[in-house]
PDB file of N, CA and C in Angstrom:
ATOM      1  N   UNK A   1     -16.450  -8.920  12.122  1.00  0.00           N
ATOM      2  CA  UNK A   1     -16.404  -7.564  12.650  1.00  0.00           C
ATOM      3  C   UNK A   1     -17.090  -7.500  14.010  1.00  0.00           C
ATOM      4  N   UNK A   2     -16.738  -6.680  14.584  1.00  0.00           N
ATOM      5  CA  UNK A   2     -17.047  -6.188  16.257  1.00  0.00           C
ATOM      6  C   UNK A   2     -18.377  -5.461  16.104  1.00  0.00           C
ATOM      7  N   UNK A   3     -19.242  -5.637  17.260  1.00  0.00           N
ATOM      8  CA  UNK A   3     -20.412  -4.936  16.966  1.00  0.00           C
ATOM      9  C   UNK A   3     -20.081  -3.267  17.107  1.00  0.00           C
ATOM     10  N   UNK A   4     -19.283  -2.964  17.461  1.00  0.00           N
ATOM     11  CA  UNK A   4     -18.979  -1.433  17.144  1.00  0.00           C
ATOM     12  C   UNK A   4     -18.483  -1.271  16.263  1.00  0.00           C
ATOM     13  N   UNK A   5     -17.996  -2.118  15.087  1.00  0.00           N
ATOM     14  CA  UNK A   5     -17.419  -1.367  14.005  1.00  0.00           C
ATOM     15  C   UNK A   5     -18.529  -0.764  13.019  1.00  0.00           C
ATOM     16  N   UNK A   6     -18.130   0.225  12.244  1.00  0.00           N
ATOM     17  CA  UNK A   6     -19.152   0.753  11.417  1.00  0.00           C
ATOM     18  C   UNK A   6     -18.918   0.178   9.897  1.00  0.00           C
ATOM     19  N   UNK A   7     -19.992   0.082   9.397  1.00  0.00           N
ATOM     20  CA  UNK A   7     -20.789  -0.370   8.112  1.00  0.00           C
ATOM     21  C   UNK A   7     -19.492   0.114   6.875  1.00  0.00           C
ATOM     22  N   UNK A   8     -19.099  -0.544   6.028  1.00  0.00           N
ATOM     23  CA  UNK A   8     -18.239  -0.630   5.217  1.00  0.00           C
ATOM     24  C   UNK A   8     -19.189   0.002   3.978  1.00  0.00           C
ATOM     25  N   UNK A   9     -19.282   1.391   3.824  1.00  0.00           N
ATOM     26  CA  UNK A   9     -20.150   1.444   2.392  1.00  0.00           C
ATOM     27  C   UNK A   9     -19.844   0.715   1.176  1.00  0.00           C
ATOM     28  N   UNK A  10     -21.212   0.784   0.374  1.00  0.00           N
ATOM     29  CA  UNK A  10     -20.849   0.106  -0.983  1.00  0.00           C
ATOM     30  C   UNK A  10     -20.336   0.965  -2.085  1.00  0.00           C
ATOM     31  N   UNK A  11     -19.137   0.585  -2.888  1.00  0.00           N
ATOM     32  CA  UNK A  11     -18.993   1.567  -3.780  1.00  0.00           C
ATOM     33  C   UNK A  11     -19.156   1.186  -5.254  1.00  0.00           C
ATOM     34  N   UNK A  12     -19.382   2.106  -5.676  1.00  0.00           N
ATOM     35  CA  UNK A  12     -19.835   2.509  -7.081  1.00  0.00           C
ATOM     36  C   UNK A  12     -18.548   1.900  -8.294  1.00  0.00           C
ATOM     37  N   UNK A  13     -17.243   2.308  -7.595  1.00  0.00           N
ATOM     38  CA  UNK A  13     -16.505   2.141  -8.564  1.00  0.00           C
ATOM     39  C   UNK A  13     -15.212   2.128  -7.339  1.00  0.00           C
ATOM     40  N   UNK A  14     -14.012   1.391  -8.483  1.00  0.00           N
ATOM     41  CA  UNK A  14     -12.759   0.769  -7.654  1.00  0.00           C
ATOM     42  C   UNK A  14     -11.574   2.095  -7.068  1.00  0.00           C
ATOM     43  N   UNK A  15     -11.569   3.593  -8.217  1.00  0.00           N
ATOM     44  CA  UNK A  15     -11.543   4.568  -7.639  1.00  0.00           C
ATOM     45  C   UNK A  15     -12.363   5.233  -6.321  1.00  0.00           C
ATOM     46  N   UNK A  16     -13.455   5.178  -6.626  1.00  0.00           N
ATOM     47  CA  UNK A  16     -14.526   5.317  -5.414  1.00  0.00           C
ATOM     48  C   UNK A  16     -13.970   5.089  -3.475  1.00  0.00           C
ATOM     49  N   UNK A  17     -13.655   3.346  -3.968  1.00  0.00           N
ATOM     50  CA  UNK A  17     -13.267   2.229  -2.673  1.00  0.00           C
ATOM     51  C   UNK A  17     -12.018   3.136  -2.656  1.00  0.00           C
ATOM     52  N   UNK A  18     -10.856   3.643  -3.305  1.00  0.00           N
ATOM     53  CA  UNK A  18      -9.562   3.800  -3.560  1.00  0.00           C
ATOM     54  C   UNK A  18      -9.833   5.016  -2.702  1.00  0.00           C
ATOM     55  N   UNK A  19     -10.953   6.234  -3.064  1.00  0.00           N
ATOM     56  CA  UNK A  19     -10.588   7.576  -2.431  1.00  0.00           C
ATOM     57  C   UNK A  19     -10.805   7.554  -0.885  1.00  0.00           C
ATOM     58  N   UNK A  20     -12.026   6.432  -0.732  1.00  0.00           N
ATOM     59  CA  UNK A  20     -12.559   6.654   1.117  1.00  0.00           C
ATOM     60  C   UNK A  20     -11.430   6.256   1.710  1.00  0.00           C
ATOM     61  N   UNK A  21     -10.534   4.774   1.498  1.00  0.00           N
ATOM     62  CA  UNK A  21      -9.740   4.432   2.090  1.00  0.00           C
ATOM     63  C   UNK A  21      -8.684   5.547   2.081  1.00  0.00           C
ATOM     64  N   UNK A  22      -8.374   5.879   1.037  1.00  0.00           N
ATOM     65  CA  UNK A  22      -7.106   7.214   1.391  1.00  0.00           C
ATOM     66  C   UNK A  22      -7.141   8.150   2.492  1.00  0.00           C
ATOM     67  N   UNK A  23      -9.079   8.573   2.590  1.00  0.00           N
ATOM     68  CA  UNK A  23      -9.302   9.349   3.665  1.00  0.00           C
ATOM     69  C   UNK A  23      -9.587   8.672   5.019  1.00  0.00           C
ATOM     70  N   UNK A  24     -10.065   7.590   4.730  1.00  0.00           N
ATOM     71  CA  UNK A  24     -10.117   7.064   5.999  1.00  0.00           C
ATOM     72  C   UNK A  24     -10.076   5.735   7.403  1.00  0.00           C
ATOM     73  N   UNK A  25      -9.392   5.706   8.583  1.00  0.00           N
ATOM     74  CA  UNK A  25      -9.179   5.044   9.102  1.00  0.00           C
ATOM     75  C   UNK A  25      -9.723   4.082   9.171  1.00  0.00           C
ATOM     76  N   UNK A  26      -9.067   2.840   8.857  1.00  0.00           N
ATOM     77  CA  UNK A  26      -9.670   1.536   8.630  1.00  0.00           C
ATOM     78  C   UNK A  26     -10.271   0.789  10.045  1.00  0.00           C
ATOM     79  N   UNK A  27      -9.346   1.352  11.122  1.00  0.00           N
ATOM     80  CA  UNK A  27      -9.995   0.963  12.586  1.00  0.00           C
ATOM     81  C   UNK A  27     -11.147   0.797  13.068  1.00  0.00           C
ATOM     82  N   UNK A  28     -11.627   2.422  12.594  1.00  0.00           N
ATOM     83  CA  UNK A  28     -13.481   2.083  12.608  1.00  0.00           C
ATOM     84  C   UNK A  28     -14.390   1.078  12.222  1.00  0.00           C
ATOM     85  N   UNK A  29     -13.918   0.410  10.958  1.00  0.00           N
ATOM     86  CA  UNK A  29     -14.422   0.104  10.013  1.00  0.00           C
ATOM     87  C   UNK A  29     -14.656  -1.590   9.775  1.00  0.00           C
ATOM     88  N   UNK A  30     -13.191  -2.157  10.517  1.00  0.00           N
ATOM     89  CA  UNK A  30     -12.756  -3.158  10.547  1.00  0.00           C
ATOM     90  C   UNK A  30     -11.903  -3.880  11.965  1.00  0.00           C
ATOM     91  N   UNK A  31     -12.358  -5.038  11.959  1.00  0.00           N
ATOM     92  CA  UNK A  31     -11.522  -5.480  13.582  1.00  0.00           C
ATOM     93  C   UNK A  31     -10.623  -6.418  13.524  1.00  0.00           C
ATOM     94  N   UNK A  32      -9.128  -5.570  13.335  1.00  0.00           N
ATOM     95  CA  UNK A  32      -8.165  -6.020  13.056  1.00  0.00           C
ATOM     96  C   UNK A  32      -7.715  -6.692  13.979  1.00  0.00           C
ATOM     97  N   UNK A  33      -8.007  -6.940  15.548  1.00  0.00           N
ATOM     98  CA  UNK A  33      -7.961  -8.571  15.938  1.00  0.00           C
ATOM     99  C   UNK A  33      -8.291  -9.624  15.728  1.00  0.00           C
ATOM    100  N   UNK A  34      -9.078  -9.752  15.014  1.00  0.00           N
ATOM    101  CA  UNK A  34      -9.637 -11.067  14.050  1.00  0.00           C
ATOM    102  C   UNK A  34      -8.562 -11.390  12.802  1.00  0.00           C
ATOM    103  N   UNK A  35      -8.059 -10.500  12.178  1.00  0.00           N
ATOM    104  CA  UNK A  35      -7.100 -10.711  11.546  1.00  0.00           C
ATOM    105  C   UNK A  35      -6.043 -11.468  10.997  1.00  0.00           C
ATOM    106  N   UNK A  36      -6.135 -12.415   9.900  1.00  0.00           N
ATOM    107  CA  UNK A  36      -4.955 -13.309   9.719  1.00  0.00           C
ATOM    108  C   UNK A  36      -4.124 -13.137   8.923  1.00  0.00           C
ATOM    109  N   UNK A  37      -2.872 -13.283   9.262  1.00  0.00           N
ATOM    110  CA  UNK A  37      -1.605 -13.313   7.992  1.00  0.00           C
ATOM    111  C   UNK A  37      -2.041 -14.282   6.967  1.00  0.00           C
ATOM    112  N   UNK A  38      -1.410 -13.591   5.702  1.00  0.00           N
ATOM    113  CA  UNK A  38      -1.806 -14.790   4.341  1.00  0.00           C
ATOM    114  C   UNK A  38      -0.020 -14.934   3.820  1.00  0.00           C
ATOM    115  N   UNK A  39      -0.039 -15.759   3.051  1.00  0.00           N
ATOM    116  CA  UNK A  39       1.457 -15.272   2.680  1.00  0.00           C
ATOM    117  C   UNK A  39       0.849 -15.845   1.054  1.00  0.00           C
ATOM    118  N   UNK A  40       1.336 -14.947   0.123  1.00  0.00           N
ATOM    119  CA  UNK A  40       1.448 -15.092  -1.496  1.00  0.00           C
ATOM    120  C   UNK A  40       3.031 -14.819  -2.074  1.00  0.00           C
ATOM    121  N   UNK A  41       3.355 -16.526  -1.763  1.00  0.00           N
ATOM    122  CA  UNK A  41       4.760 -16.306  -2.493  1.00  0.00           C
ATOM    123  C   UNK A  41       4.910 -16.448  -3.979  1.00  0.00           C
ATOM    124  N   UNK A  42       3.787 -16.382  -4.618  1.00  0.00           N
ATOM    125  CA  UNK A  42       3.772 -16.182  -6.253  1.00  0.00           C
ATOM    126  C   UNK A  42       3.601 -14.647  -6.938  1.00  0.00           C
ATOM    127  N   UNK A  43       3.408 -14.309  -6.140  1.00  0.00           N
ATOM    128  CA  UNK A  43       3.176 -12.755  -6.678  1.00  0.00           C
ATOM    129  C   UNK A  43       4.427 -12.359  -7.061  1.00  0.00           C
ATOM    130  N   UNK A  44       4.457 -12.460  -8.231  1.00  0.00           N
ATOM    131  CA  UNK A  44       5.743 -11.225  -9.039  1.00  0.00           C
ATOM    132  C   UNK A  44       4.798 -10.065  -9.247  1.00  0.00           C
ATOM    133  N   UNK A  45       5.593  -8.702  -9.710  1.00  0.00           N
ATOM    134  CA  UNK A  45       5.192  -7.849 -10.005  1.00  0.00           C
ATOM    135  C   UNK A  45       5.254  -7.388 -11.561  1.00  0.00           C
ATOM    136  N   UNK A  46       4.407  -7.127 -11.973  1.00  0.00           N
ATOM    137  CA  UNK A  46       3.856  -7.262 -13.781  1.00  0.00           C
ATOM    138  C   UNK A  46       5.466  -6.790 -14.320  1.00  0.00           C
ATOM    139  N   UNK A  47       5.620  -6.866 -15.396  1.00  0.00           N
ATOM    140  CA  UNK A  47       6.609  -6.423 -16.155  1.00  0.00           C
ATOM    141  C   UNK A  47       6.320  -6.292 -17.812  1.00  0.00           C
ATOM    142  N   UNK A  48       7.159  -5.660 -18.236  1.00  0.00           N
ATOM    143  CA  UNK A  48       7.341  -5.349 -19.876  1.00  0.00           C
ATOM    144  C   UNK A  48       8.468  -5.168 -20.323  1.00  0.00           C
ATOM    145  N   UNK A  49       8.420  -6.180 -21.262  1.00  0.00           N
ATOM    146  CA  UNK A  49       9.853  -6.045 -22.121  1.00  0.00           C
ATOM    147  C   UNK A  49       9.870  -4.807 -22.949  1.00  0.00           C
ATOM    148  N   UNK A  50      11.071  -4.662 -23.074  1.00  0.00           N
ATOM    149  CA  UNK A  50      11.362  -3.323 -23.903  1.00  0.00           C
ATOM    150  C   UNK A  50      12.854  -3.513 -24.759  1.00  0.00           C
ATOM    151  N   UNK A  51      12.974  -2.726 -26.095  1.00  0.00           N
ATOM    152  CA  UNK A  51      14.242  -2.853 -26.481  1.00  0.00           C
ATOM    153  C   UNK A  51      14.650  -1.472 -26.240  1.00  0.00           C
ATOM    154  N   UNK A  52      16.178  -1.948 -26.159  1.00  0.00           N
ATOM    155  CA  UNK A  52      16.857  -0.069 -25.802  1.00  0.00           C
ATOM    156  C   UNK A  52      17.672  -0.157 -26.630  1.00  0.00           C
ATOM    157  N   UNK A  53      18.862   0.330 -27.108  1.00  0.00           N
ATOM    158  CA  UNK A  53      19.195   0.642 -28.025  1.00  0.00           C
ATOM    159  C   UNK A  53      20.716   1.091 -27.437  1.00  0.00           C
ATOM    160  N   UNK A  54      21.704   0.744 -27.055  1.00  0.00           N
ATOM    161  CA  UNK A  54      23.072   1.502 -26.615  1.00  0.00           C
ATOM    162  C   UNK A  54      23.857   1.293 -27.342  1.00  0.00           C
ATOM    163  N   UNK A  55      24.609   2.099 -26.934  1.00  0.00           N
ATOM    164  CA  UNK A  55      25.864   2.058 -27.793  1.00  0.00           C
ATOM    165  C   UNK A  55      26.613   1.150 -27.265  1.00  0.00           C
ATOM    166  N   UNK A  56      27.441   0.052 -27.828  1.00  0.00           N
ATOM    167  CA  UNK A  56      28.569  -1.283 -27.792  1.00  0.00           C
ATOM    168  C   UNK A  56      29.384  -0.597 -26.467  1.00  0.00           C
ATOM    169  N   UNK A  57      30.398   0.230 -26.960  1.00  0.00           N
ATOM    170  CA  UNK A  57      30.946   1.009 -25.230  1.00  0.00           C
ATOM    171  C   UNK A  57      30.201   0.869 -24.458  1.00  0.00           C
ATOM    172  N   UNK A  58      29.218   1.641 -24.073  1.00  0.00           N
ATOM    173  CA  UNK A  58      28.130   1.609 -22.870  1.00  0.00           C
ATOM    174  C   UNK A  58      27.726  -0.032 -22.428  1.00  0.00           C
ATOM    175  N   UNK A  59      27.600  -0.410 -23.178  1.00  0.00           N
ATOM    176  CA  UNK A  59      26.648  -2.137 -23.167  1.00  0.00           C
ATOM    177  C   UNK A  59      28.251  -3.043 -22.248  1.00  0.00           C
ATOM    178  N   UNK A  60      29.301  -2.646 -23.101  1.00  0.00           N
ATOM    179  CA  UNK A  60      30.488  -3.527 -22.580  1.00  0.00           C
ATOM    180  C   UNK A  60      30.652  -2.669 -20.876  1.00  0.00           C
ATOM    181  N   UNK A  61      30.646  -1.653 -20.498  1.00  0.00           N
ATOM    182  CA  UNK A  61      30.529  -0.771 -19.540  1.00  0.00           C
ATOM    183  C   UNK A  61      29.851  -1.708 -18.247  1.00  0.00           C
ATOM    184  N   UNK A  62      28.487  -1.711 -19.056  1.00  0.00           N
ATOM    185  CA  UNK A  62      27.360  -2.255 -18.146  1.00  0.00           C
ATOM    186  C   UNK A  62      27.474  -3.597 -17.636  1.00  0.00           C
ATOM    187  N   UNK A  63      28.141  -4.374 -18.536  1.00  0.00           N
ATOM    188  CA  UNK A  63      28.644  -5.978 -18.883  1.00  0.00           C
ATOM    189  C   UNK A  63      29.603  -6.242 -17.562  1.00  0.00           C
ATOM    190  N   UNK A  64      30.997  -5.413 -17.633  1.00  0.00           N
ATOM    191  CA  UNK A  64      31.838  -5.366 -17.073  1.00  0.00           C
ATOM    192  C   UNK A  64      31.287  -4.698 -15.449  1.00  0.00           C
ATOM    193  N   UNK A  65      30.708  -3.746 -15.212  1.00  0.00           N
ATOM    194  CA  UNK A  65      30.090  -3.595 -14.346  1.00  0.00           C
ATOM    195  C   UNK A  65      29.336  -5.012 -13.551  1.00  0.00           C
ATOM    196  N   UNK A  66      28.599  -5.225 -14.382  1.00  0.00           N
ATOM    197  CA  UNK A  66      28.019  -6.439 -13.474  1.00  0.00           C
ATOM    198  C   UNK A  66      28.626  -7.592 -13.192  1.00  0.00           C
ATOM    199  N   UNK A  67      29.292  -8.398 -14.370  1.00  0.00           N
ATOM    200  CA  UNK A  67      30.280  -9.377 -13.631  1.00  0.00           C
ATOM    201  C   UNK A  67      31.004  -8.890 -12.638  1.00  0.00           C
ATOM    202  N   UNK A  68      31.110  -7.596 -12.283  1.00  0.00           N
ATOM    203  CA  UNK A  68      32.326  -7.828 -11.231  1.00  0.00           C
ATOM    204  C   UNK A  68      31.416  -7.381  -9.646  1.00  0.00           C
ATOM    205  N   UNK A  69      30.437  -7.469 -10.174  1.00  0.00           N
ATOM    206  CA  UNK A  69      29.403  -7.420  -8.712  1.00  0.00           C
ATOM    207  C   UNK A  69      28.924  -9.003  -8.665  1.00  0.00           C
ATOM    208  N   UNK A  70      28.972  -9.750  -9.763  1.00  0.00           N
ATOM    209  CA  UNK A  70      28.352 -11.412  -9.912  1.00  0.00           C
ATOM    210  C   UNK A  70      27.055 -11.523 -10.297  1.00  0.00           C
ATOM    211  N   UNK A  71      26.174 -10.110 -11.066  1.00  0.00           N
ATOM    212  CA  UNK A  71      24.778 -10.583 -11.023  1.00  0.00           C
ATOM    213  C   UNK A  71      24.676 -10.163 -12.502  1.00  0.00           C
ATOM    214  N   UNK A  72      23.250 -10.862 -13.240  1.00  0.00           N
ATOM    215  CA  UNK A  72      23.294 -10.100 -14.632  1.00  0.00           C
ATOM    216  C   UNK A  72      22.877  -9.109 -14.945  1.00  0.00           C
ATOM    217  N   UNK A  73      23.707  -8.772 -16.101  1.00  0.00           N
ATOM    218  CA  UNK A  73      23.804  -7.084 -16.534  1.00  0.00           C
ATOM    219  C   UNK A  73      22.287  -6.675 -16.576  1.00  0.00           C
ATOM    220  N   UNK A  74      21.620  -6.927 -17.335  1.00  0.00           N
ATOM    221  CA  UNK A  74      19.586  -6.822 -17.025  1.00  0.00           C
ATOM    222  C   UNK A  74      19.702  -6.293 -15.958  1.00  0.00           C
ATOM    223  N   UNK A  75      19.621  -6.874 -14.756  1.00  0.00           N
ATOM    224  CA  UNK A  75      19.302  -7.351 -13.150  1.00  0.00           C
ATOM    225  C   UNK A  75      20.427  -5.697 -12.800  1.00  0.00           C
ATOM    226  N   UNK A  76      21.231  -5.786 -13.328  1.00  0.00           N
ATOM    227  CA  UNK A  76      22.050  -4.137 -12.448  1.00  0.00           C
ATOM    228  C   UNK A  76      21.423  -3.102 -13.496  1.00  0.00           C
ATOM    229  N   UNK A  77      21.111  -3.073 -14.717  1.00  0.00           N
ATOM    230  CA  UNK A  77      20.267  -1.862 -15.311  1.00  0.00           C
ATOM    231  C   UNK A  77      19.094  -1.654 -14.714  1.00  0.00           C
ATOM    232  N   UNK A  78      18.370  -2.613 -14.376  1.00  0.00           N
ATOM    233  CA  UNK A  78      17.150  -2.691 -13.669  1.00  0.00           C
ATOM    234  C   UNK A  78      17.806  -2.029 -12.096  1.00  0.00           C
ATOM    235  N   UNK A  79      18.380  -2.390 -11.481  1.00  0.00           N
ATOM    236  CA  UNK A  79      18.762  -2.200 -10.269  1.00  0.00           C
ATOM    237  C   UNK A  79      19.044  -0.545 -10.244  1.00  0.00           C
ATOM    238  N   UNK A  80      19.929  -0.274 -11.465  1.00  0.00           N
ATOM    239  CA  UNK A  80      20.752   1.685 -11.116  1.00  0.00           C
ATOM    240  C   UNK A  80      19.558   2.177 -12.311  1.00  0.00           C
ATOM    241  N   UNK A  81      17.722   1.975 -12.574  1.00  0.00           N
ATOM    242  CA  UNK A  81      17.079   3.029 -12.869  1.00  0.00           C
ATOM    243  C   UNK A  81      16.037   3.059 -11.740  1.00  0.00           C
ATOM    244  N   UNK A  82      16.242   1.870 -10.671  1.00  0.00           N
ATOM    245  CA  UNK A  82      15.341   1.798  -9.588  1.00  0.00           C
ATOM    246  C   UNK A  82      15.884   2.858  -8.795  1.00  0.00           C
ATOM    247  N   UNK A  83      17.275   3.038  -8.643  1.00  0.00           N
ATOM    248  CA  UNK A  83      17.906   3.540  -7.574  1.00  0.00           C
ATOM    249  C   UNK A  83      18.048   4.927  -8.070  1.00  0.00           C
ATOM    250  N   UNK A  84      17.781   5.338  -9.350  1.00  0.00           N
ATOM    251  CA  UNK A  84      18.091   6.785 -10.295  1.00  0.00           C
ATOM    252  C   UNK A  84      16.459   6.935  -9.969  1.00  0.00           C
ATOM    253  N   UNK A  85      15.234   6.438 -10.207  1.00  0.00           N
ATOM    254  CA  UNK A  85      14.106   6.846 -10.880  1.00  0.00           C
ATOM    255  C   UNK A  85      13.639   6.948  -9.269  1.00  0.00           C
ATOM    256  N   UNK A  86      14.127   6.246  -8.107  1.00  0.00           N
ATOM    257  CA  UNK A  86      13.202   6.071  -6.832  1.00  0.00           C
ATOM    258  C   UNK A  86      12.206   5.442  -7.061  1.00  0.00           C
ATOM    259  N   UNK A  87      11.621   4.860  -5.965  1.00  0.00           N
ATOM    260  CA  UNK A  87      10.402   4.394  -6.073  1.00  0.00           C
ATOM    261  C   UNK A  87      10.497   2.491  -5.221  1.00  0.00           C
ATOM    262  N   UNK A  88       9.351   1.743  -5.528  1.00  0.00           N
ATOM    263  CA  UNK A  88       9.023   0.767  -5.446  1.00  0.00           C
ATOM    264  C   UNK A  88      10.093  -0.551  -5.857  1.00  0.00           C
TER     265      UNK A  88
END
């Protein structure tokens, strides 16, 4: 850090660290010319299996749907509740 940056308080708790940063600019704080890229090409993002329950029509629907895009049926249910639910 730069001798003008200011003092990084200590926090109490991981909400705590979570609320200052929401409020505030990290510029002060930190000297992001020193800064290095990292790269983490192992990071998946957590998951959970789940059973669902459809009806045979629907399932052959979904089936037929995805072979004719080339990817698996999972992988396009996953794909049209990302694109229905928004998000990440």
């Amino acid at each position: 850090m730069s001798d003008t940056s200011k003092a990084i308080p200590v926090f109490e708790s991981e909400a705590e660290e979570r609320s200052f940063w929401e409020k505030t600019d990290s510029v002060a704080h930190i000297d992001w010319s020193r800064a290095k890229r990292v790269a983490m090409p192992n990071l998946k993002p957590s998951t959970q299996t789940i059973s669902l329950r459809l009806p045979q029509h629907l399932l052959d629907a979904v089936k037929t749907a995805a072979n004719a895009r080339d990817v698996p049926y999972q992988s396009l249910i996953k794909i049209w509740l990302q694109e229905k639910v928004g998000g990440k």
